[in-house]
N, C-alpha and C. Protein backbone atom coordinates (compact mmCIF):
# COMPACT_ATOMS: atom_id res chain seq x y z
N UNK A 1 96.33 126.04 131.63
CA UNK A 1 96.57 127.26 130.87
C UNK A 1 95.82 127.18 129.55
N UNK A 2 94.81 128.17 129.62
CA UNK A 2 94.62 128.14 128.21
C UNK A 2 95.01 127.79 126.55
N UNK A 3 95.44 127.41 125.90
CA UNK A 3 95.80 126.90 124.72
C UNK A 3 95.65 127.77 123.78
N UNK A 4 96.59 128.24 122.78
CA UNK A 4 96.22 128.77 121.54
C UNK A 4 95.67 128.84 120.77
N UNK A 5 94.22 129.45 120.58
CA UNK A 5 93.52 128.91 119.85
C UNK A 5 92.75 130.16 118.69
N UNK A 6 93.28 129.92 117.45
CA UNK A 6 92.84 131.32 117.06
C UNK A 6 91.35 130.83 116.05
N UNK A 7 90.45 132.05 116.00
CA UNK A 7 89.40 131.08 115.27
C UNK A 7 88.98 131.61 113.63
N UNK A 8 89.31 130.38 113.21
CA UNK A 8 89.06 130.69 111.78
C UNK A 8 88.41 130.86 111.20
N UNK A 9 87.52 131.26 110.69
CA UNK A 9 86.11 131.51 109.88
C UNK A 9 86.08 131.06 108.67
N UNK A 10 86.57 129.97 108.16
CA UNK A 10 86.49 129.03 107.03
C UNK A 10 86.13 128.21 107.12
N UNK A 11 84.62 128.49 106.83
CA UNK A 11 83.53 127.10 107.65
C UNK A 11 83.39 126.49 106.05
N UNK A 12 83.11 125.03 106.19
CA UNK A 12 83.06 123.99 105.25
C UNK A 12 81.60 124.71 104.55
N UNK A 13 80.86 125.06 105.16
CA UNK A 13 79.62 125.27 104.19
C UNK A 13 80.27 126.27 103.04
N UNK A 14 80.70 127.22 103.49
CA UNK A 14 81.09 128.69 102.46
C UNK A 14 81.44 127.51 101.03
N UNK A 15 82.25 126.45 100.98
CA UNK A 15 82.42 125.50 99.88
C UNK A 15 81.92 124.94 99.16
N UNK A 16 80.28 125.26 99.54
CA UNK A 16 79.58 124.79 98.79
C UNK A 16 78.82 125.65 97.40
N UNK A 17 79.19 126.77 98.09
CA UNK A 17 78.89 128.08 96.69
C UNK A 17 79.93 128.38 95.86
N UNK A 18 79.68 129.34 94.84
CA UNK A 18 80.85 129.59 94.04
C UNK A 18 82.01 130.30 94.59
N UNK A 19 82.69 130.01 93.73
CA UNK A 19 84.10 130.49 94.68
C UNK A 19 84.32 132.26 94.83
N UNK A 20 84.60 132.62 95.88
CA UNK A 20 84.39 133.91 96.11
C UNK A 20 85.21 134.85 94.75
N UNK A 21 85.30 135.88 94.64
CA UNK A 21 85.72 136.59 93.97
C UNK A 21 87.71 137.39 94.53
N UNK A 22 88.45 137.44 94.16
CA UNK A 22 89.47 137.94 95.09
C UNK A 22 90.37 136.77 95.33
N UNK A 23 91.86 137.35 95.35
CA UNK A 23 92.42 135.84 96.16
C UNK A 23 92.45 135.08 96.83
N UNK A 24 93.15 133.57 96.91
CA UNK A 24 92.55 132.37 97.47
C UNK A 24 94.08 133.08 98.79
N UNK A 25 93.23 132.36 99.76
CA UNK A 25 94.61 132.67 100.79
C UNK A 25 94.60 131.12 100.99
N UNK A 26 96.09 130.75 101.86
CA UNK A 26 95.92 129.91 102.18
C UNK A 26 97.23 129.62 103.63
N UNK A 27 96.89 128.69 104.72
CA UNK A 27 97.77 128.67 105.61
C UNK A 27 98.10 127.66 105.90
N UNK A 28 99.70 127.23 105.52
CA UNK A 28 100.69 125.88 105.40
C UNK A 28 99.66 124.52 103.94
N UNK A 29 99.03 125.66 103.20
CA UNK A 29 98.81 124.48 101.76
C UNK A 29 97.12 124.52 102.10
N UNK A 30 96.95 124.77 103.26
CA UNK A 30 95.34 124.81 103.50
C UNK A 30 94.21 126.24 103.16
N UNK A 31 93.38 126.60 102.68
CA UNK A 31 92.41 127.21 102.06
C UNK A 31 91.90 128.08 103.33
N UNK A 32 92.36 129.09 103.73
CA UNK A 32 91.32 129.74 104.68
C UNK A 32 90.70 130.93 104.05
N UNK A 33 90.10 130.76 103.28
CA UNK A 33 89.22 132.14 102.45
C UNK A 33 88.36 132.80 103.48
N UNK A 34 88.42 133.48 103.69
CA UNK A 34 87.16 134.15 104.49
C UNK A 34 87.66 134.33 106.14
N UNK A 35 89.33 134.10 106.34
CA UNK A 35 89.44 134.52 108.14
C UNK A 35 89.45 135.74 107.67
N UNK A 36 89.14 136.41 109.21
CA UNK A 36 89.43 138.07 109.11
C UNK A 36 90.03 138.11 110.52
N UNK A 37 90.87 138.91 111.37
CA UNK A 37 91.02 139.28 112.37
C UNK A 37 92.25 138.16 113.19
N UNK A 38 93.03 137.52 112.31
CA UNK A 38 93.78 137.18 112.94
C UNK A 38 95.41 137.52 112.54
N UNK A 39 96.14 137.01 113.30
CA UNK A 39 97.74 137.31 113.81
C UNK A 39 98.73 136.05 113.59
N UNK A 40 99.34 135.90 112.71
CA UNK A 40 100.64 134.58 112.34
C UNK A 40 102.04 135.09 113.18
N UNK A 41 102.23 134.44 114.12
CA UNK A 41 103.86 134.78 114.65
C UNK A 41 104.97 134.23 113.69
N UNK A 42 105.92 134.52 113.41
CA UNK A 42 106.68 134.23 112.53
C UNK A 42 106.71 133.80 111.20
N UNK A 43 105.74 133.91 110.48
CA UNK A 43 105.44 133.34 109.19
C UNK A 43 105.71 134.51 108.10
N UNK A 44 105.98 133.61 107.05
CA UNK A 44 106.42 134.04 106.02
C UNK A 44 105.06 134.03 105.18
N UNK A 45 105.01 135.00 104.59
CA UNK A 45 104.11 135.04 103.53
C UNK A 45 104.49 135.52 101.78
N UNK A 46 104.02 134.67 100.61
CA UNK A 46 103.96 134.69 99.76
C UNK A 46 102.55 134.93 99.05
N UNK A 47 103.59 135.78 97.79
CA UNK A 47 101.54 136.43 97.23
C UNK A 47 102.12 135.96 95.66
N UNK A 48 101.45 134.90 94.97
CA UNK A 48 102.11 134.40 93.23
C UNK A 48 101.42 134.96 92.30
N UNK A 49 102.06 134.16 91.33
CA UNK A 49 101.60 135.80 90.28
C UNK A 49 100.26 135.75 89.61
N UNK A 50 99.31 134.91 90.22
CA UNK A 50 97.99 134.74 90.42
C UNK A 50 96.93 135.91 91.47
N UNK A 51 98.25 136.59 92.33
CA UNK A 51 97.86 137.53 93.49
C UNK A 51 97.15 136.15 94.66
N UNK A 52 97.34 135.02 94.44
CA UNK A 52 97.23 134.22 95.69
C UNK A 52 98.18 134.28 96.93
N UNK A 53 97.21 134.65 97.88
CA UNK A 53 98.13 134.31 99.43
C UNK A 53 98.61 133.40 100.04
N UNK A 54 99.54 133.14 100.36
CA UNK A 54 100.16 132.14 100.76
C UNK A 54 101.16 132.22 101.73
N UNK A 55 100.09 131.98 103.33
CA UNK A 55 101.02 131.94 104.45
C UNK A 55 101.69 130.98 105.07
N UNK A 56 103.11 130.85 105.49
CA UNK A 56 103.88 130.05 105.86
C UNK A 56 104.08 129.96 107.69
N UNK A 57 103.77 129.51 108.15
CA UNK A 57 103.75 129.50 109.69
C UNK A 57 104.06 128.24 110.46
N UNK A 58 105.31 128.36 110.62
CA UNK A 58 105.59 126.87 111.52
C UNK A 58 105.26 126.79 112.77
N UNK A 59 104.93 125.58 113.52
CA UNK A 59 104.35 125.09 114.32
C UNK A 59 102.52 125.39 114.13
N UNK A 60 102.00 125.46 113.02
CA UNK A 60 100.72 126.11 113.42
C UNK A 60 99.89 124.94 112.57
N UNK A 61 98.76 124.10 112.83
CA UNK A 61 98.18 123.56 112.15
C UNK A 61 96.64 124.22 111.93
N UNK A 62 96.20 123.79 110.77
CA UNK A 62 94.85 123.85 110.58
C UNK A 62 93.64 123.43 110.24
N UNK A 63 92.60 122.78 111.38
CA UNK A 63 91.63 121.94 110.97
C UNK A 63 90.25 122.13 110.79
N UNK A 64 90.10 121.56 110.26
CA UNK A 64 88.70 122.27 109.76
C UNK A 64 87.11 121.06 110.01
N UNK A 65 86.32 121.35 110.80
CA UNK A 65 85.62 120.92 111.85
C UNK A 65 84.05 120.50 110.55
N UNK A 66 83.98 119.33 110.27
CA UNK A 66 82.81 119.12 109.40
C UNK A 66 80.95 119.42 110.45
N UNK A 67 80.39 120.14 109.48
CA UNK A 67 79.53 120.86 110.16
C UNK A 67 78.31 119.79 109.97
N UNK A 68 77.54 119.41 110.86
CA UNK A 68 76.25 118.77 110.81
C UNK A 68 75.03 119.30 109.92
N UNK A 69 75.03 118.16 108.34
CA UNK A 69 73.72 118.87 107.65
C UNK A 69 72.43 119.70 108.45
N UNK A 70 72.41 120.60 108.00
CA UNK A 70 72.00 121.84 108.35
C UNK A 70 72.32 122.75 109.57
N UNK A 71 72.95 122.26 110.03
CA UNK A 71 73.73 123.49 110.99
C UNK A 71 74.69 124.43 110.29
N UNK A 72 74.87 125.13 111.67
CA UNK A 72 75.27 126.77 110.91
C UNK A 72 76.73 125.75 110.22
N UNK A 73 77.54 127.29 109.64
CA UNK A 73 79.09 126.74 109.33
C UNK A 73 80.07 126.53 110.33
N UNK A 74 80.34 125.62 110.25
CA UNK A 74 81.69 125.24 111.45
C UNK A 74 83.11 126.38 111.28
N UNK A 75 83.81 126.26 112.16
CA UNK A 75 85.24 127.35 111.84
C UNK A 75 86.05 126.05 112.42
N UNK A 76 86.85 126.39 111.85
CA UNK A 76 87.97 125.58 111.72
C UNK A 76 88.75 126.24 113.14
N UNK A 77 89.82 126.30 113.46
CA UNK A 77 91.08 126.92 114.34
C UNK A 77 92.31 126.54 113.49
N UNK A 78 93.12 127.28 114.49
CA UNK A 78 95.08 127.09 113.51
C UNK A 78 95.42 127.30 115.81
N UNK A 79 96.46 126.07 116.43
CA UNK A 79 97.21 126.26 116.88
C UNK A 79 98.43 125.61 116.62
N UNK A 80 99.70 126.08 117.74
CA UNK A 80 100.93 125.51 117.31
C UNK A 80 100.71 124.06 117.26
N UNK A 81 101.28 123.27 116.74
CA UNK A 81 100.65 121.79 116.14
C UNK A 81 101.60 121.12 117.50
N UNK A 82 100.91 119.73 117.96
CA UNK A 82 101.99 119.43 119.39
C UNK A 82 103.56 118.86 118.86
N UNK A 83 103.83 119.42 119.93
CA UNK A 83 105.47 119.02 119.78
C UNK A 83 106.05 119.88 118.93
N UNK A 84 105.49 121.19 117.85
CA UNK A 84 106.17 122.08 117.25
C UNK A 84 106.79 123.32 118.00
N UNK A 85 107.28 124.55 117.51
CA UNK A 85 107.77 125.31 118.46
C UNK A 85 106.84 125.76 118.87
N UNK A 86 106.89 126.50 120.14
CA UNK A 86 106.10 127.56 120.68
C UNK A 86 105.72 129.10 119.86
N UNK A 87 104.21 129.62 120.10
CA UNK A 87 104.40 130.49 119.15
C UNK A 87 104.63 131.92 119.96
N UNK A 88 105.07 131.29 121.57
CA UNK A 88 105.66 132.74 122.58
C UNK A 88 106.70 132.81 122.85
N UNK A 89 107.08 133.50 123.59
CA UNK A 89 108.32 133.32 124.29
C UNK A 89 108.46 132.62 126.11
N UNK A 90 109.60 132.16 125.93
CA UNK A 90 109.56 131.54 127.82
C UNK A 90 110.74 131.73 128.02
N UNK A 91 111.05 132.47 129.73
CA UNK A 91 112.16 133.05 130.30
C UNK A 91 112.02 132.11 131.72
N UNK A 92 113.59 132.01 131.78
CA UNK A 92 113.96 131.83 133.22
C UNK A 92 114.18 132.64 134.14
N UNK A 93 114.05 132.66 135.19
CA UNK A 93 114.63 134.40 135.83
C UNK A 93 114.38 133.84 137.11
N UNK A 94 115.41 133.91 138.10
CA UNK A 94 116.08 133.73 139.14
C UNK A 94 116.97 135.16 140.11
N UNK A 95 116.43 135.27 141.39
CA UNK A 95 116.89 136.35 142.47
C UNK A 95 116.86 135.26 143.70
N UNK A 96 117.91 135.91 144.10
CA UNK A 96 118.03 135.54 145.26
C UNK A 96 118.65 136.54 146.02
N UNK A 97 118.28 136.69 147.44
CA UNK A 97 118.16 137.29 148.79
C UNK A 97 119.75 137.20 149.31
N UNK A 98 120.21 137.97 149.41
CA UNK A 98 121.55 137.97 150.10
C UNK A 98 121.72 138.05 152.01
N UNK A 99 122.35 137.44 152.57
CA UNK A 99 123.41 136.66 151.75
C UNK A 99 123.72 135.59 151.36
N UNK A 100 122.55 135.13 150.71
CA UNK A 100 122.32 133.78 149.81
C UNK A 100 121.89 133.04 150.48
N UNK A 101 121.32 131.69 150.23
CA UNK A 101 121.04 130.26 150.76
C UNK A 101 121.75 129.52 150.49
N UNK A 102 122.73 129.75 149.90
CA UNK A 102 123.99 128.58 149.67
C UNK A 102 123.39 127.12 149.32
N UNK A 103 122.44 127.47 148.10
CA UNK A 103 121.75 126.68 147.47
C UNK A 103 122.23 127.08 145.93
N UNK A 104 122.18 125.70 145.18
CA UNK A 104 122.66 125.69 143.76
C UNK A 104 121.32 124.77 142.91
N UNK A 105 121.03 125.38 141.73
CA UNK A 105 119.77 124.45 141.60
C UNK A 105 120.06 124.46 139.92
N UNK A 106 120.34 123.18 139.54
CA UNK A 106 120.20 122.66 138.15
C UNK A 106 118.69 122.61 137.61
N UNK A 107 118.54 123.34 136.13
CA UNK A 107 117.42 123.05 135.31
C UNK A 107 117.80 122.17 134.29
N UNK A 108 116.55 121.32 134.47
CA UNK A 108 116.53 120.31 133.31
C UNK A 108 115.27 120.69 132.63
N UNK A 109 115.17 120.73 131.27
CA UNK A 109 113.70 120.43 130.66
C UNK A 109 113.93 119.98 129.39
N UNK A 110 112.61 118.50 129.72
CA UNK A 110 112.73 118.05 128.70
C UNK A 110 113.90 116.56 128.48
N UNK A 111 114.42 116.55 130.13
CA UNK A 111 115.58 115.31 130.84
C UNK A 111 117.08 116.40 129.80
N UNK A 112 116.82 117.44 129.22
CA UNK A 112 117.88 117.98 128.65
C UNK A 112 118.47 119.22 129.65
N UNK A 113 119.81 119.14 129.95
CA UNK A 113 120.27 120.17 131.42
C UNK A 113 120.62 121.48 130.53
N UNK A 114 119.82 122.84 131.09
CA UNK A 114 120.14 123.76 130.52
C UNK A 114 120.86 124.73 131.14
N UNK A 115 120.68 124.55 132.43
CA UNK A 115 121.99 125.62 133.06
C UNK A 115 121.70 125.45 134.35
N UNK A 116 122.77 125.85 135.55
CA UNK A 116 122.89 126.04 136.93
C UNK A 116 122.27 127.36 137.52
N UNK A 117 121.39 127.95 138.69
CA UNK A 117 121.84 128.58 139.09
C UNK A 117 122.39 128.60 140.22
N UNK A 118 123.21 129.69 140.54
CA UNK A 118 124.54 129.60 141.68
C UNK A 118 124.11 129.75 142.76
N UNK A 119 124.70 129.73 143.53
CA UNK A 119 124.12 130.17 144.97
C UNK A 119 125.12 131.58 144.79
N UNK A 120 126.01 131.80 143.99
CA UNK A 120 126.73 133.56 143.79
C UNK A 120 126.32 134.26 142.76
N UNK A 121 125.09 133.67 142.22
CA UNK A 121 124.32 134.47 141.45
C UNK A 121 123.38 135.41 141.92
N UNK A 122 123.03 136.73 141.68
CA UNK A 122 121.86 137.67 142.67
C UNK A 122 120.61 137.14 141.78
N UNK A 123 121.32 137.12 140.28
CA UNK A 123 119.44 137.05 139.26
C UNK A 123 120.18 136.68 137.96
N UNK A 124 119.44 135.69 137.69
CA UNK A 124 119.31 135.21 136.31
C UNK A 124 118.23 135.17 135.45
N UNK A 125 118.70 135.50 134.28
CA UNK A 125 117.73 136.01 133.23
C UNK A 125 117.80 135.32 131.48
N UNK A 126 116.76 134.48 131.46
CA UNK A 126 117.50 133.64 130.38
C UNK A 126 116.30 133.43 129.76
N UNK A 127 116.29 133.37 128.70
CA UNK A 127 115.13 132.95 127.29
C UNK A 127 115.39 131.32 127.24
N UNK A 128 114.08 130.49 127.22
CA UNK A 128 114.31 128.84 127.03
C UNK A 128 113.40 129.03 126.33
N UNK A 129 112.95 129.69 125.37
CA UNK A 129 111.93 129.35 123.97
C UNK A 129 112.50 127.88 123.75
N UNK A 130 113.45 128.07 122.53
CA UNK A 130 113.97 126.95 121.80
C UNK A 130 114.41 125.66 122.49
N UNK A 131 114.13 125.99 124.48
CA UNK A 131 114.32 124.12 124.56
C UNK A 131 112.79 123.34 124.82
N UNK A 132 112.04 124.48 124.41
CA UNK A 132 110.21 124.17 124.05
C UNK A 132 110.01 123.21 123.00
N UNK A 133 108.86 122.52 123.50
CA UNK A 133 108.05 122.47 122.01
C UNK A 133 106.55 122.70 122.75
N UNK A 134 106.07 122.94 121.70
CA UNK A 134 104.31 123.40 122.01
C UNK A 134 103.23 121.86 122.87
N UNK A 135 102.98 122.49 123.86
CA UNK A 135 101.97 121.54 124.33
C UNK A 135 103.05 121.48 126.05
N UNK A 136 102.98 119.85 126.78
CA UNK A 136 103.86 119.52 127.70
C UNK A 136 104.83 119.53 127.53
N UNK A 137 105.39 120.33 128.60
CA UNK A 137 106.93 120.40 128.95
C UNK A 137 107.56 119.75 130.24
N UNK A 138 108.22 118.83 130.34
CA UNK A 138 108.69 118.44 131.69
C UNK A 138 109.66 119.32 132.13
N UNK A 139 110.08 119.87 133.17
CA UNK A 139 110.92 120.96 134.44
C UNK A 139 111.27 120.01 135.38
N UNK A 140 112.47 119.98 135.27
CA UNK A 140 113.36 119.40 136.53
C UNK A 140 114.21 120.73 137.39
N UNK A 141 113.52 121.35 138.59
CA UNK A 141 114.73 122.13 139.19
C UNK A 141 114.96 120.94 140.35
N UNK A 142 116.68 120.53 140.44
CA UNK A 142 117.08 119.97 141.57
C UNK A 142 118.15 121.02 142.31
N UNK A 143 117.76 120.99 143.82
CA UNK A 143 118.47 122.09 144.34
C UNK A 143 119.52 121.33 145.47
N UNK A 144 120.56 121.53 145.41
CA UNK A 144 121.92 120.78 146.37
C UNK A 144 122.27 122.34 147.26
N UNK A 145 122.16 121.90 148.29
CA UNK A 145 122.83 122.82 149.82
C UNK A 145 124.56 122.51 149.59
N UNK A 146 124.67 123.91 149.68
CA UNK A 146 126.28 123.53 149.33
C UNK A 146 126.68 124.86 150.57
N UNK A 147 127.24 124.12 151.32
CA UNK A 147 127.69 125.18 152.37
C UNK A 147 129.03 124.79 152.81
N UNK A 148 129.92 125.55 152.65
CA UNK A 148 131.46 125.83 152.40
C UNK A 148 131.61 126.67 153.96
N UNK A 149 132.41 126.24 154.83
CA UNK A 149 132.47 127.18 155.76
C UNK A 149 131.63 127.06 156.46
N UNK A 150 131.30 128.56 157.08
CA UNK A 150 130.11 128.96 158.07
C UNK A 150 128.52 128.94 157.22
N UNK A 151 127.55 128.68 158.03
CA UNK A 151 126.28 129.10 156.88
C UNK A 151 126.00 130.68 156.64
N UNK A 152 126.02 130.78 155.87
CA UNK A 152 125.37 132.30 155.43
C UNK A 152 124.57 132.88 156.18
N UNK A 153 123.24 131.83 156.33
CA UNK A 153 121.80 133.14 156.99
C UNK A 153 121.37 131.61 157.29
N UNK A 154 120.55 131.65 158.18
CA UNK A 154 119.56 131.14 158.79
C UNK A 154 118.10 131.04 158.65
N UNK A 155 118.04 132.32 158.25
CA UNK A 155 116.97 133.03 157.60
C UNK A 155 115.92 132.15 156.77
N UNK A 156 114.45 132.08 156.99
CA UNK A 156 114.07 131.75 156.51
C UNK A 156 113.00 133.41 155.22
N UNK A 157 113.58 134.09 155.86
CA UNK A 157 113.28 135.35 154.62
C UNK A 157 114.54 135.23 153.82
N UNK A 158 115.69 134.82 153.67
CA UNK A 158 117.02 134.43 152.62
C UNK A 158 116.66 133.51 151.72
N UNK A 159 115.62 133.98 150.18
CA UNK A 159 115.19 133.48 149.35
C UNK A 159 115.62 132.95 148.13
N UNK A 160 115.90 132.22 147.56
CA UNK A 160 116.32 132.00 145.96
C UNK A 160 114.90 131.83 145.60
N UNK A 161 114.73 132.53 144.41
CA UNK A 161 112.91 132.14 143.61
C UNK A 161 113.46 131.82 142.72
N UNK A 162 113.15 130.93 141.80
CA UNK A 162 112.96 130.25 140.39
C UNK A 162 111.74 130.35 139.67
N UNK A 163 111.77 131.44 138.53
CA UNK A 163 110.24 131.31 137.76
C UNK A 163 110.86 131.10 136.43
N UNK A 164 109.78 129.79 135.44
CA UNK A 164 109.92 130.10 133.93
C UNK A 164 108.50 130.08 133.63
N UNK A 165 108.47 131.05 133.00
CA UNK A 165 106.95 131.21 132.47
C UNK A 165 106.92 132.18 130.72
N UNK A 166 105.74 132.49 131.03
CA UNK A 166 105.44 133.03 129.24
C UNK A 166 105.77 134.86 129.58
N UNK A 167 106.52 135.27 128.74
CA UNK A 167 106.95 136.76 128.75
C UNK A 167 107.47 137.13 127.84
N UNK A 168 108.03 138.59 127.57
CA UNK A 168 108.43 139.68 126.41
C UNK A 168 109.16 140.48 127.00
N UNK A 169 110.01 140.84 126.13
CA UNK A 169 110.96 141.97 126.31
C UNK A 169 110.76 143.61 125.68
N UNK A 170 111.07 143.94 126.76
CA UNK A 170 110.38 145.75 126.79
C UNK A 170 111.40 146.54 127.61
N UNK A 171 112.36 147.88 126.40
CA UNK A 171 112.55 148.61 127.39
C UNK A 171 114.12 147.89 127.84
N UNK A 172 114.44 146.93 127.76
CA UNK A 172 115.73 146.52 127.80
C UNK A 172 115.71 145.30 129.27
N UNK A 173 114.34 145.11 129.68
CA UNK A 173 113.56 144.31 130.46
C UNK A 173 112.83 143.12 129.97
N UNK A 174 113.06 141.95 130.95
CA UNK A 174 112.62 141.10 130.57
C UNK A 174 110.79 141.02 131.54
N UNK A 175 109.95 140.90 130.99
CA UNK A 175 108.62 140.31 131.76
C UNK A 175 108.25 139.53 131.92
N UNK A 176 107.44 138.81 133.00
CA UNK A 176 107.39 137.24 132.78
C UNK A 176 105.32 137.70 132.87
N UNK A 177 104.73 137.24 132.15
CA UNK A 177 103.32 138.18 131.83
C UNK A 177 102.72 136.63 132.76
N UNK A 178 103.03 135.08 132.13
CA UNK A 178 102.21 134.33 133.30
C UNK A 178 103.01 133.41 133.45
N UNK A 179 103.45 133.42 135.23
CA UNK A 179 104.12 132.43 135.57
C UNK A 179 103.69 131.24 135.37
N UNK A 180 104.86 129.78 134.98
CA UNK A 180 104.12 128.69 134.84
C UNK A 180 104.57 127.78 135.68
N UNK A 181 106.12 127.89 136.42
CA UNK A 181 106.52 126.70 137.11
C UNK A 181 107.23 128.06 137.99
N UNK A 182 107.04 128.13 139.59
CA UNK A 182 107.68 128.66 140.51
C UNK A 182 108.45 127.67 141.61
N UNK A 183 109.62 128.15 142.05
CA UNK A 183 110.18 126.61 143.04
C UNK A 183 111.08 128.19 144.13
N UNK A 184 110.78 127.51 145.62
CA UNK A 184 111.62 128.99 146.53
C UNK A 184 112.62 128.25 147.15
N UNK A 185 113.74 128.42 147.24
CA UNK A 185 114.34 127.78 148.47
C UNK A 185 114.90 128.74 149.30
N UNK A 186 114.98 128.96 150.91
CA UNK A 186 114.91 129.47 151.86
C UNK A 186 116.35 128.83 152.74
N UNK A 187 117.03 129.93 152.83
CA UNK A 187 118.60 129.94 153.64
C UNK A 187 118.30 128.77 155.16
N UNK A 188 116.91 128.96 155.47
CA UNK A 188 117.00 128.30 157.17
C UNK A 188 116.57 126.54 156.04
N UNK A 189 116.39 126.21 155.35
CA UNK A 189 116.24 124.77 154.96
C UNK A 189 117.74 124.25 154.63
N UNK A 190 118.19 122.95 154.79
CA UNK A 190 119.49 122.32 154.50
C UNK A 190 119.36 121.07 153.51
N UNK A 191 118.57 120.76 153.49
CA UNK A 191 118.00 119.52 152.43
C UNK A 191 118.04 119.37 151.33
N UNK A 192 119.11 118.56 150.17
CA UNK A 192 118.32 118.68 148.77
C UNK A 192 117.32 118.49 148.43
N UNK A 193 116.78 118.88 147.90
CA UNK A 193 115.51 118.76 146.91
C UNK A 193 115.22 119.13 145.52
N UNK A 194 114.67 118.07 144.45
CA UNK A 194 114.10 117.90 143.27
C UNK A 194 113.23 118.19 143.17
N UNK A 195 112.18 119.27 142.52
CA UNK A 195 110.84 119.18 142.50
C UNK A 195 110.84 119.35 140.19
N UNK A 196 109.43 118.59 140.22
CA UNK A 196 108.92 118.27 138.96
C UNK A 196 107.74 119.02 138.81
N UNK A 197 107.95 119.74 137.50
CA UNK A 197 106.70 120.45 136.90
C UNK A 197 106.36 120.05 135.70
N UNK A 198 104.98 120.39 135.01
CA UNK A 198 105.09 120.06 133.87
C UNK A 198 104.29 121.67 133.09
N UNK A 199 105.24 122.23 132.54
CA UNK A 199 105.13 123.88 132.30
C UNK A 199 104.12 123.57 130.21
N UNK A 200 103.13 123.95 129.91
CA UNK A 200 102.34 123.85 129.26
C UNK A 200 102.99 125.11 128.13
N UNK A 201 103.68 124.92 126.87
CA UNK A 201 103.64 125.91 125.92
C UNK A 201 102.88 125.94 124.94
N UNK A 202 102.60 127.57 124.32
CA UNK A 202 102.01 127.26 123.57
C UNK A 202 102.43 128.21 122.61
């Protein structure tokens, strides 16, 4: 999956002339004079009584790429820094096919357990931003056959889907815009099974 990568236009050469005219901006203590065209998710910004900018943006670092005497100016980038938060959102969301697979499947991410889904659940719908951090994510879905009674369906069209991926809310709807870890289990299978992903935030 692509990586966050926004591009900065605060190339080390511009430093070598006088200092521009207008306020100094700057993002988490660092000098980006001269970006144009970019977007901070959650950051706070301060303007002092100098009229200096001063943006606050967690998880976001910024480095700045030394340019080879006489080549053009280098640009620096700003992504979420690893292991900080994510600067999207990530949903769980779970349907299943009635009348069920009489399958139950624990999520882990991160070896941290964040919730069940049921085999008497139709759809689950859940935000796991905050058990992110930016970069690798480990996904544990383990799924246990739990059949009480008679079996339900046989069916190998009797689906549970499991997706967490990157999405937004619209409309009173959740979207999942790109799936990152999908797992199916199917009413005609009887077997537990664990499967491991490693879901990439950014």
């Amino acid at each position: 999956m692509r990586p966050l990568a926004l591009a900065l236009a605060a190339g080390v050469a511009a430093l070598a002339g006088p200092a521009a005219a207008g306020p100094a901006v700057t993002l988490n203590g660092v000098g980006i004079d001269g970006v144009t065209g970019q977007r901070f998710e959650n950051a706070t910004v301060v303007i002092d009584d100098r009229g200096d900018i001063h943006i606050e943006a967690k998880g976001y670092a910024v480095k700045t790429v030394e340019a080879p005497a006489g080549a053009a100016p280098a640009a620096s980038d700003a992504q979420p820094a690893p292991g900080g938060k994510p600067s999207r959102r990530y949903f769980l969301v779970a349907e299943q096919d009635r009348p069920g697979t009489q399958y139950d499947v624990a999520v882990f991410i991160n070896a941290q357990w964040i919730r069940e889904v049921k085999q008497a659940d139709d759809q689950v719908v859940m935000e796991i931003t905050r058990y992110l951090k930016a970069g690798p994510n480990k996904v544990v879905l383990a799924a246990v056959k739990k059949i009480e009674g008679d079996r339900a369906s046989y069916s190998k069209d009797v689906k549970l889907r499991v997706v967490l991926g990157e999405g937004n809310v619209g409309g009173g709807h959740v979207m999942i815009d790109a799936p990152l870890v999908e797992a199916t289990r199917t009413a005609a299978e009887i077997d537990d099974r664990t499967d491991e992903f490693i879901l990439e935030a950014r």
